[in-house]
C-alpha atoms as a PDB file:
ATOM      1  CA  UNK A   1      94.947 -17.872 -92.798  1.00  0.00           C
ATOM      2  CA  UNK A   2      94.113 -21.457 -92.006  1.00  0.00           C
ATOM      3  CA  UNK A   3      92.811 -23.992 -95.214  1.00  0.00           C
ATOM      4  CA  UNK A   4      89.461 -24.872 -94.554  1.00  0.00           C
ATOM      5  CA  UNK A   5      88.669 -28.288 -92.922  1.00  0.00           C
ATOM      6  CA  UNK A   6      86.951 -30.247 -95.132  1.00  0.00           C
ATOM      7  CA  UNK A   7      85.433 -34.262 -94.792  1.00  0.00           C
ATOM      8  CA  UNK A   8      87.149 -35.273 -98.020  1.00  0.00           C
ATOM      9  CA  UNK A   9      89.626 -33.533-100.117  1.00  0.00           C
ATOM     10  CA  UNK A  10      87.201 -33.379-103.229  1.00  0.00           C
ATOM     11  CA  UNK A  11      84.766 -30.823-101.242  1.00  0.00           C
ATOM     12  CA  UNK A  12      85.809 -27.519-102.097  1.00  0.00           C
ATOM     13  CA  UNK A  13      84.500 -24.690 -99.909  1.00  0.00           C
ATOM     14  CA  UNK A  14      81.798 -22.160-101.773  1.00  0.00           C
ATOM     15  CA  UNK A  15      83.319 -18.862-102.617  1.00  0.00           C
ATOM     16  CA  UNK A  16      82.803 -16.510-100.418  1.00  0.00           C
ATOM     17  CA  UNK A  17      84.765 -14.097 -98.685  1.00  0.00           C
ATOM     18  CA  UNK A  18      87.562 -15.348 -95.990  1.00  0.00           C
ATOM     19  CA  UNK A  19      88.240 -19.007 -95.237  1.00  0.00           C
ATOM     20  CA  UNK A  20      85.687 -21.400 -94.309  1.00  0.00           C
ATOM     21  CA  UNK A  21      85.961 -23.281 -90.961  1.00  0.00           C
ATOM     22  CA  UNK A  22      84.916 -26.558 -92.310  1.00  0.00           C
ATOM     23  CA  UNK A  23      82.625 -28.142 -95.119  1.00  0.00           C
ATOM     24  CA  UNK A  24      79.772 -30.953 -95.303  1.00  0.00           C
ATOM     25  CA  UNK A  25      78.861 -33.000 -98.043  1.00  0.00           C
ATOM     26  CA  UNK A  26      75.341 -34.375 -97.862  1.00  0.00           C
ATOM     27  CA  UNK A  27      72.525 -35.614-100.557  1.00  0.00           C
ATOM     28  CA  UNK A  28      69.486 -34.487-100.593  1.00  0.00           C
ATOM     29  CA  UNK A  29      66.978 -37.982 -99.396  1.00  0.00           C
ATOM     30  CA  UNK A  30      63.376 -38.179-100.336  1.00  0.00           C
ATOM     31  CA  UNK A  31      61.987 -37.846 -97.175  1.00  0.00           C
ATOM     32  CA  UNK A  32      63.748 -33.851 -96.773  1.00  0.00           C
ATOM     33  CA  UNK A  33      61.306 -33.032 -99.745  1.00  0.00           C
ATOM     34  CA  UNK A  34      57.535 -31.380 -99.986  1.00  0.00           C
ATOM     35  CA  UNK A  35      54.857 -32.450-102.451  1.00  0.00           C
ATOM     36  CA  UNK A  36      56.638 -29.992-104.601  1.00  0.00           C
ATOM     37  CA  UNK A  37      59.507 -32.102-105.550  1.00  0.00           C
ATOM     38  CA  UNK A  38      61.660 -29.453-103.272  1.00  0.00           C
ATOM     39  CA  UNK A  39      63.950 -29.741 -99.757  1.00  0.00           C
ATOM     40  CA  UNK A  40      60.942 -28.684 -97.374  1.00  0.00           C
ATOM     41  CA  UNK A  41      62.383 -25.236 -95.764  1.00  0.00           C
ATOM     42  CA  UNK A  42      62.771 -26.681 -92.152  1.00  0.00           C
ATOM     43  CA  UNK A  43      65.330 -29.301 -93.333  1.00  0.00           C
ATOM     44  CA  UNK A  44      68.153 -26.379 -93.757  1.00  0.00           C
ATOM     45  CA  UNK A  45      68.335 -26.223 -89.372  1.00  0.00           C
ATOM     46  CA  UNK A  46      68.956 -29.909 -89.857  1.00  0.00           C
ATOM     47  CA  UNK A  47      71.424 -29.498 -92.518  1.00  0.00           C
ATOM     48  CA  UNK A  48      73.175 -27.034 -90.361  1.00  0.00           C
ATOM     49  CA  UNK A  49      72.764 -29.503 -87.484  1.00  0.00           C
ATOM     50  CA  UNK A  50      73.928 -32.308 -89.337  1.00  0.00           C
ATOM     51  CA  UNK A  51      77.100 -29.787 -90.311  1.00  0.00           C
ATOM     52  CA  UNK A  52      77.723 -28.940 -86.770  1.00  0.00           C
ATOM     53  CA  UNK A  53      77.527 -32.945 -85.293  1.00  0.00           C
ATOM     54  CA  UNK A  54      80.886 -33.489 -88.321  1.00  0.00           C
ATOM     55  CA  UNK A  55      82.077 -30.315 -87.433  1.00  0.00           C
ATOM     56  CA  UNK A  56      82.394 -31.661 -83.588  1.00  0.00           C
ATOM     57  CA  UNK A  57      83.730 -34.948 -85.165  1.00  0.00           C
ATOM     58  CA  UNK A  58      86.515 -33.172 -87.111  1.00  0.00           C
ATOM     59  CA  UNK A  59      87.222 -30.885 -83.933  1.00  0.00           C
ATOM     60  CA  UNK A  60      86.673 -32.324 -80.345  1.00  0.00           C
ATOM     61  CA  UNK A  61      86.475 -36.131 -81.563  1.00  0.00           C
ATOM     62  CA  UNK A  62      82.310 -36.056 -81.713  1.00  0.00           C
ATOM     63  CA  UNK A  63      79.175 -34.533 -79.684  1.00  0.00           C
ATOM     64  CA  UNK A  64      79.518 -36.947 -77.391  1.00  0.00           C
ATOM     65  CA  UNK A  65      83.208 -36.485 -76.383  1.00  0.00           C
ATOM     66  CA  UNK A  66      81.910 -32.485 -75.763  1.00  0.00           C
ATOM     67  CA  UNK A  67      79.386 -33.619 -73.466  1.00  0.00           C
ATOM     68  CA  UNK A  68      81.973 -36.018 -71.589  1.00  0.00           C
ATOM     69  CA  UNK A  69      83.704 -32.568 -70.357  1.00  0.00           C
ATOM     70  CA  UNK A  70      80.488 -31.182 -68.900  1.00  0.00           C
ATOM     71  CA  UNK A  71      79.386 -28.937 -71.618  1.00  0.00           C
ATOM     72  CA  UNK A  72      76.949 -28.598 -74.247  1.00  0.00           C
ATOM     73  CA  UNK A  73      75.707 -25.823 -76.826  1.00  0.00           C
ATOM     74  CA  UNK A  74      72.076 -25.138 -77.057  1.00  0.00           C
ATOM     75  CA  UNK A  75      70.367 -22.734 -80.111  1.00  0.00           C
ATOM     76  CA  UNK A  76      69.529 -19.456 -78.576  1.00  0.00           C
ATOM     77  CA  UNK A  77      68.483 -17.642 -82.137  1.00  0.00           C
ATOM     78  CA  UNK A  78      68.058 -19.013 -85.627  1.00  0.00           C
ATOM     79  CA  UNK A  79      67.926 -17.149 -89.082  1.00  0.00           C
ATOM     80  CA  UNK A  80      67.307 -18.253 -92.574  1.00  0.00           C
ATOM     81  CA  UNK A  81      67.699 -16.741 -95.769  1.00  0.00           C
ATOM     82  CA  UNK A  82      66.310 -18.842 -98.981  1.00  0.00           C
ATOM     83  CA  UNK A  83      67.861 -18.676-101.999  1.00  0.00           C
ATOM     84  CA  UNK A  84      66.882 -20.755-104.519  1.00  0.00           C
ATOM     85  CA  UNK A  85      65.336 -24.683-104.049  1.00  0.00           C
ATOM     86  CA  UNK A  86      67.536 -27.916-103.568  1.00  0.00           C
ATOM     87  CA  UNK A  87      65.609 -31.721-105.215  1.00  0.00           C
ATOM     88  CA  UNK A  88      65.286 -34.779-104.328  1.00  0.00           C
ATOM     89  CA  UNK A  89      69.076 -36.691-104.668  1.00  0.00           C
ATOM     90  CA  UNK A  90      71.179 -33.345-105.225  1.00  0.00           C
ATOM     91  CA  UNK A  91      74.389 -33.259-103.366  1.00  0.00           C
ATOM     92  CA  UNK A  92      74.586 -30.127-100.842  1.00  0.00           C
ATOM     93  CA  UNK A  93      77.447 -28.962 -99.373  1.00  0.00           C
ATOM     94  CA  UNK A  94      77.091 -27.129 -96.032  1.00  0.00           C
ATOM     95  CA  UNK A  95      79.959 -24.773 -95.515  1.00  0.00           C
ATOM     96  CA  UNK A  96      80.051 -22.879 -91.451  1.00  0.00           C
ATOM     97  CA  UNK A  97      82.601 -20.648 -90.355  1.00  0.00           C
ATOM     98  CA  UNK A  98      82.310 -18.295 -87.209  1.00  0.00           C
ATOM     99  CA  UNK A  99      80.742 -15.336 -87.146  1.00  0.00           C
ATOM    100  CA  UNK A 100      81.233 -14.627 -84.149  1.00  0.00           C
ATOM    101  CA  UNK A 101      82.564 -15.650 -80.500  1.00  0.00           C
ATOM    102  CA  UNK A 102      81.569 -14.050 -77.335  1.00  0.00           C
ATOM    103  CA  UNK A 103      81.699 -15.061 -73.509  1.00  0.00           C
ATOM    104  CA  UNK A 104      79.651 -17.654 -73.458  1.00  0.00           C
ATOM    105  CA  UNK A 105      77.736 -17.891 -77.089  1.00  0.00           C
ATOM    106  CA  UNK A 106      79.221 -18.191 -80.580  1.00  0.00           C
ATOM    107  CA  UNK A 107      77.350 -17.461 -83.817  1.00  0.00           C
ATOM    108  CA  UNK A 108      77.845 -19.837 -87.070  1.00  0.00           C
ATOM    109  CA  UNK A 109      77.207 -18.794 -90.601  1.00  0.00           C
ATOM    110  CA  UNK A 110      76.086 -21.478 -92.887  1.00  0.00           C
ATOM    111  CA  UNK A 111      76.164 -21.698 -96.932  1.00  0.00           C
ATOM    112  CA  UNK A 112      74.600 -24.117 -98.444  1.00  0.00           C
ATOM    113  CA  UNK A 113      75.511 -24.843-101.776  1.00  0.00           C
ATOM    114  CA  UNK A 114      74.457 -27.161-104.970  1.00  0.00           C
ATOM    115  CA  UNK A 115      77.408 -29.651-105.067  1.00  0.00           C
ATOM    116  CA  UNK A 116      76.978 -29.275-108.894  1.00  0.00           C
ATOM    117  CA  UNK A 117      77.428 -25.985-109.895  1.00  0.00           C
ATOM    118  CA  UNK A 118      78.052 -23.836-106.368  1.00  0.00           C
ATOM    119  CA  UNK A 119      74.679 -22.431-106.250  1.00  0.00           C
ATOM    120  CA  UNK A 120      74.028 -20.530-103.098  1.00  0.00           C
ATOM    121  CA  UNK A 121      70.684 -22.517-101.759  1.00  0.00           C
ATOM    122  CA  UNK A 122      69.847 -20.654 -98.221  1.00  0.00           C
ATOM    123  CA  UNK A 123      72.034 -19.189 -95.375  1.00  0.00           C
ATOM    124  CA  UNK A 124      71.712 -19.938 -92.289  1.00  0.00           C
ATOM    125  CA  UNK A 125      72.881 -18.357 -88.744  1.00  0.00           C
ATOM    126  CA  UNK A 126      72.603 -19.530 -85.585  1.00  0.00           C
ATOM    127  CA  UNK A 127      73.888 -18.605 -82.408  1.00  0.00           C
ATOM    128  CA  UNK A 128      74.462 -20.926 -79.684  1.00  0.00           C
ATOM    129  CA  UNK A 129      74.977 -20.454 -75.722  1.00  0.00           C
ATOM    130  CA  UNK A 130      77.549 -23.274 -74.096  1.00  0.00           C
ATOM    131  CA  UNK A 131      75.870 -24.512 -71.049  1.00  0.00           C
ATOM    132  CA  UNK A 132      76.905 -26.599 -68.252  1.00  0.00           C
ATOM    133  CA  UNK A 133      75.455 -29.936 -69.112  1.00  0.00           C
ATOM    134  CA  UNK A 134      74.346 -31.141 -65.564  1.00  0.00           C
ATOM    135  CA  UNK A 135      72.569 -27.562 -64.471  1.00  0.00           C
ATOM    136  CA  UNK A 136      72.050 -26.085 -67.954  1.00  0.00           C
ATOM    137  CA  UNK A 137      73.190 -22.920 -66.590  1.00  0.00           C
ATOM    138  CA  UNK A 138      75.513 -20.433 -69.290  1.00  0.00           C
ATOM    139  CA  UNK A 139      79.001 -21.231 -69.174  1.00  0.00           C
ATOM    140  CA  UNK A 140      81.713 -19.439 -70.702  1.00  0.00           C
ATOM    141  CA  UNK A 141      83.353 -20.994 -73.671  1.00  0.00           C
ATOM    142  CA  UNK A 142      86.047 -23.363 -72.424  1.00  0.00           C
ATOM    143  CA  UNK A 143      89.462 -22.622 -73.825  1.00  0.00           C
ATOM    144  CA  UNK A 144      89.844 -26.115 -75.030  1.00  0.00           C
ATOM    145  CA  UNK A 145      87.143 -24.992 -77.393  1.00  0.00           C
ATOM    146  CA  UNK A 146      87.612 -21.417 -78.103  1.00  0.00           C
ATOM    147  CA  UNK A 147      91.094 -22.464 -79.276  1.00  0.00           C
ATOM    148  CA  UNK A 148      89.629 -24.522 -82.119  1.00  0.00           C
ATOM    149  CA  UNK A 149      87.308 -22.262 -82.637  1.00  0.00           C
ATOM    150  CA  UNK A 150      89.345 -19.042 -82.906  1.00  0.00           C
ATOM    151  CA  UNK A 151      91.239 -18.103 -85.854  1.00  0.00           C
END
């Protein structure tokens, strides 16, 4: 099985079971956080956001390069699962792998992780329908993609 793609070689992927597709490294700013002291629970969808903008990067040369082939991914469902609280200035690490590809959607598993000691934060799945980006109408998942993708 395929290494895991990571942004720099000292971000090692959270155990878990099977590879991971690829791994973000992000810090925690003040602005994420509640009157708590704690990452306010809508900023995990932007994490995984955030992870999925590198993970285009890494695969298809950026978002923007996607969109240039008349395609784009939209979030049909989204599904959290807290685990314990991330603070202000902690380094995260967001790791996604596939969960599953159909015909025209794919579905992305998240971990996010304390950077310090590997503590599973939340998980996060979303599934995503590739669209044509002109009509918006469901596309199926172009090869060029699927291939990367795929393991």
């Amino acid at each position: 099985m395929a290494e895991p793609v990571t942004e720099s070689a000292d971000v090692a992927a959270p155990a878990r079971s099977g590879p991971v597709l690829f791994v973000h490294r992000l810090r925690v700013r003040y602005s994420e956080c509640d009157p708590q002291g704690v990452v306010f629970n809508p900023q995990y969808l932007a994490f995984a956001d955030h992870t999925l903008t590198e993970l285009w990067r890494e695969l298809y040369g950026g978002y923007m390069a996607m969109l240039e082939r008349g395609v784009d991914v939209v979030v049909a469902e989204a599904r959290l699962r807290f685990r314990a609280s991330a603070r202000f200035d902690e380094e995260l690490d967001v790791a996604v792998d596939v969960a599953q590809l159909g015909t025209t959607s794919m579905t992305f598993h998240y971990l996010i992780t304390r950077a310090a000691d590997g503590a599973p934060l939340a998980e996060v799945e979303l599934r995503y329908v590739w669209v044509d980006r002109d009509t918006g109408a469901k596309t199926p998942i172009p090869d060029w993609a699927r291939s990367k993708l795929a393991r």
